[in-house]
C-alpha atoms as a PDB file:
ATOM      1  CA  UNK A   1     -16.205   3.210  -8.079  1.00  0.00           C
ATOM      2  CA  UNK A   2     -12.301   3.717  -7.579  1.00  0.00           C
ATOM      3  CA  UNK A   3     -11.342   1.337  -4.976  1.00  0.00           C
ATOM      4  CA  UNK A   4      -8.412   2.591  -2.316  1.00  0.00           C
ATOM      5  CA  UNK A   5      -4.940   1.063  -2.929  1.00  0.00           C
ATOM      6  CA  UNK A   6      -3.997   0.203   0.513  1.00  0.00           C
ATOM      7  CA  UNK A   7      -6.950  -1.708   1.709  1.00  0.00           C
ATOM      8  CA  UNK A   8      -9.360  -2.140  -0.749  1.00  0.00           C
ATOM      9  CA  UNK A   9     -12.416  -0.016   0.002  1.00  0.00           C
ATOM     10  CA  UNK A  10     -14.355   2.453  -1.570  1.00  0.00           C
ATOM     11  CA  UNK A  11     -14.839   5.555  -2.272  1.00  0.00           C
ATOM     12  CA  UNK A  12     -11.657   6.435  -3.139  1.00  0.00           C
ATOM     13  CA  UNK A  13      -9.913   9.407  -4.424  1.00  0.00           C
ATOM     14  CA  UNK A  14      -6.874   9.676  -6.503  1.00  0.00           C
ATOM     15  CA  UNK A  15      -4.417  11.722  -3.766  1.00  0.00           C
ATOM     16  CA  UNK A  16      -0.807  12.979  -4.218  1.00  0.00           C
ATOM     17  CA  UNK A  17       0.889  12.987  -1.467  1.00  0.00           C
ATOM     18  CA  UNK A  18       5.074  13.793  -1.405  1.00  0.00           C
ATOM     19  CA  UNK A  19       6.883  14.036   1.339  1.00  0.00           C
ATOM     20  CA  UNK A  20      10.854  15.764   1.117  1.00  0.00           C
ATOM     21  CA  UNK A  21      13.870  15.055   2.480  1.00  0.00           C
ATOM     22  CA  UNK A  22      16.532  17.930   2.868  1.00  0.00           C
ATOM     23  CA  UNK A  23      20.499  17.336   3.169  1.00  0.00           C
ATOM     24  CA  UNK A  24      23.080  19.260   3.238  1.00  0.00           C
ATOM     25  CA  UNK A  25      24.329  19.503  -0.483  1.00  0.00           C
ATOM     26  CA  UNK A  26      21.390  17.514  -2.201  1.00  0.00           C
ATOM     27  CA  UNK A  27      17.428  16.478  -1.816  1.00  0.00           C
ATOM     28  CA  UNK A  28      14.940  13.748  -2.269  1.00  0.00           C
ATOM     29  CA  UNK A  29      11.671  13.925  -3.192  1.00  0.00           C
ATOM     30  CA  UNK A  30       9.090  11.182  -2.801  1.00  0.00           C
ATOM     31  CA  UNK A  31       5.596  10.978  -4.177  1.00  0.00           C
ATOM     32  CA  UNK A  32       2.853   8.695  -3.751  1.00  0.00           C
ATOM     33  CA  UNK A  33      -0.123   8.900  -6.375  1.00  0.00           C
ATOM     34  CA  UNK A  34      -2.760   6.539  -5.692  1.00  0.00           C
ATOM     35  CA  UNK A  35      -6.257   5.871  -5.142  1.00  0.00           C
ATOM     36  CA  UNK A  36      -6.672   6.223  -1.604  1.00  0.00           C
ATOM     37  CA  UNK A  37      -9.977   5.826   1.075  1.00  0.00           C
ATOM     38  CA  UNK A  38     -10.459   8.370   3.444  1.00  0.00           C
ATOM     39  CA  UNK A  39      -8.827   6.418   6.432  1.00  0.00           C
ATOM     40  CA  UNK A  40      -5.761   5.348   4.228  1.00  0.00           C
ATOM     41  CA  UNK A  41      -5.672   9.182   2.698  1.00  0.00           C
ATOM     42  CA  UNK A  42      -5.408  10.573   6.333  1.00  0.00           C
ATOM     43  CA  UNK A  43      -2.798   8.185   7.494  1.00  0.00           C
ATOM     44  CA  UNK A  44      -0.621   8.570   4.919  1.00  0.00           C
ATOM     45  CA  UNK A  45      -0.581  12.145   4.793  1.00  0.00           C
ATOM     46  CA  UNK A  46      -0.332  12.202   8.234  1.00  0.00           C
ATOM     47  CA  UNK A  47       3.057   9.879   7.725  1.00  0.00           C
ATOM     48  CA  UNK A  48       4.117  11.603   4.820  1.00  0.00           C
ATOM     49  CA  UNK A  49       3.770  15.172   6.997  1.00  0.00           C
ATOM     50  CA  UNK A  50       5.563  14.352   9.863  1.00  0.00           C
ATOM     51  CA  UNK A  51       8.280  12.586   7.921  1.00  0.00           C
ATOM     52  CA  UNK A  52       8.760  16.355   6.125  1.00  0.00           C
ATOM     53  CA  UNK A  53       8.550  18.291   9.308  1.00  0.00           C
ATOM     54  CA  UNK A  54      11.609  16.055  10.933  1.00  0.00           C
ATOM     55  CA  UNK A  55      13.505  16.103   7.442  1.00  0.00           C
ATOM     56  CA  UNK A  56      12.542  18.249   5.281  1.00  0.00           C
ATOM     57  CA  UNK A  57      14.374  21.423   6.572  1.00  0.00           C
ATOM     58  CA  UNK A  58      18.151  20.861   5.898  1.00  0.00           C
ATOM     59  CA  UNK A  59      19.141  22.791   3.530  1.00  0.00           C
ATOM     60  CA  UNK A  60      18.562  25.982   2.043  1.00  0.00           C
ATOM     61  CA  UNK A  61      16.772  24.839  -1.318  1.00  0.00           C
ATOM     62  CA  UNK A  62      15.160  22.093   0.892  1.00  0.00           C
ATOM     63  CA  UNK A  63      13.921  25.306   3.090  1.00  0.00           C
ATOM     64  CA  UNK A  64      11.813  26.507   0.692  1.00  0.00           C
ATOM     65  CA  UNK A  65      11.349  23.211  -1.133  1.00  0.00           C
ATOM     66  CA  UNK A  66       9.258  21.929   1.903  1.00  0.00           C
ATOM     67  CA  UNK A  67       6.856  24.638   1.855  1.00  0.00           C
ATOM     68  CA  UNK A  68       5.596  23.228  -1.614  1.00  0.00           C
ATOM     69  CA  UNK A  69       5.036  19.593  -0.347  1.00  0.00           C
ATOM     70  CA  UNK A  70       3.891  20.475   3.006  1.00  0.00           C
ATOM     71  CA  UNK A  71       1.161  22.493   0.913  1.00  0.00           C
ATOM     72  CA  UNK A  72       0.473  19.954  -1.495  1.00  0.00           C
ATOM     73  CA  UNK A  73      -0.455  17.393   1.502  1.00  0.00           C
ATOM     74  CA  UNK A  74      -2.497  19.820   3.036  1.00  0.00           C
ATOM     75  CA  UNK A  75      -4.572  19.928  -0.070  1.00  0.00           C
ATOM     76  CA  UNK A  76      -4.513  15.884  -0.510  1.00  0.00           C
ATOM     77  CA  UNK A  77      -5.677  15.769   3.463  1.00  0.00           C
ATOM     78  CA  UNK A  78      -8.655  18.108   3.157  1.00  0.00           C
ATOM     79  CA  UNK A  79      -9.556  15.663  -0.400  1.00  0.00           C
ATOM     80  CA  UNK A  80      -9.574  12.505   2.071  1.00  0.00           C
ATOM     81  CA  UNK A  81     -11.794  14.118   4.760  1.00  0.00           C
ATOM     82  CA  UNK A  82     -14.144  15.326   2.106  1.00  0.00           C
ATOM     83  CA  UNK A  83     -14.615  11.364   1.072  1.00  0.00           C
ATOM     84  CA  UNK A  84     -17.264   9.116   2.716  1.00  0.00           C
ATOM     85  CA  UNK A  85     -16.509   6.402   4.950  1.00  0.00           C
ATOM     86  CA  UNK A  86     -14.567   3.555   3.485  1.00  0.00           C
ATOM     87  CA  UNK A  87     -17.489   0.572   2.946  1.00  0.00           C
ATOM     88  CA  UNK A  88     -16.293  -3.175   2.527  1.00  0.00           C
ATOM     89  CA  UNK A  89     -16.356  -4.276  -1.618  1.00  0.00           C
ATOM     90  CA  UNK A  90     -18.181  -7.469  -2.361  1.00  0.00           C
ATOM     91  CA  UNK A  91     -15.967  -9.208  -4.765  1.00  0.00           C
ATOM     92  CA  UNK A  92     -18.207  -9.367  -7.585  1.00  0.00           C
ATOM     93  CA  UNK A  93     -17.530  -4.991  -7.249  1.00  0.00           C
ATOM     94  CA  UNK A  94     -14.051  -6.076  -6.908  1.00  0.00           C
ATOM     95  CA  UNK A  95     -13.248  -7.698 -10.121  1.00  0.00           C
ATOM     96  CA  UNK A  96     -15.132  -5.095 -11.850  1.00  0.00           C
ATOM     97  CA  UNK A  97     -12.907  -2.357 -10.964  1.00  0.00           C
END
């Protein structure tokens, strides 16, 4: 069992999540791949989101640009609520993984 990166429990699934930053002349991109439990998943897509919504629009590249990552979170949210809730690892499970 994949254990989430964040805090430790399981299930987890492996999520990309990006979130975009739009300037004037140039962009930044940032992407998070990582195992992630459902409560972590939703949080940080959540943060990642709302991040792109504030600064994701300046530009004209960055315009369309944030369409593709707001999408792609979207995707890695529905993946987290489809998970099971995050259960404590004994560490015997823990050393495994």
């Amino acid at each position: 069992m994949e254990l989430c990166r964040v805090c430790g429990r399981g299930p987890a699934a492996k999520l990309v999540i990006r979130r975009h930053v739009g300037m004037l002349v140039v962009q930044r991109f940032v992407k998070l791949r990582a195992p992630l439990c459902r409560d972590c998943g939703i949080n940080v897509t959540k943060t990642y989101t709302g991040r792109t919504l504030i600064e994701g629009w300046w530009g004209v590249i960055s315009f369309f640009a944030n369409w593709f990552c707001l999408a792609g979170n979207l995707i890695a949210y529905q993946k987290a609520k489809r998970l099971a809730e995050p259960q404590p690892v004994e560490q015997e499970e823990r050393a495994a993984a």
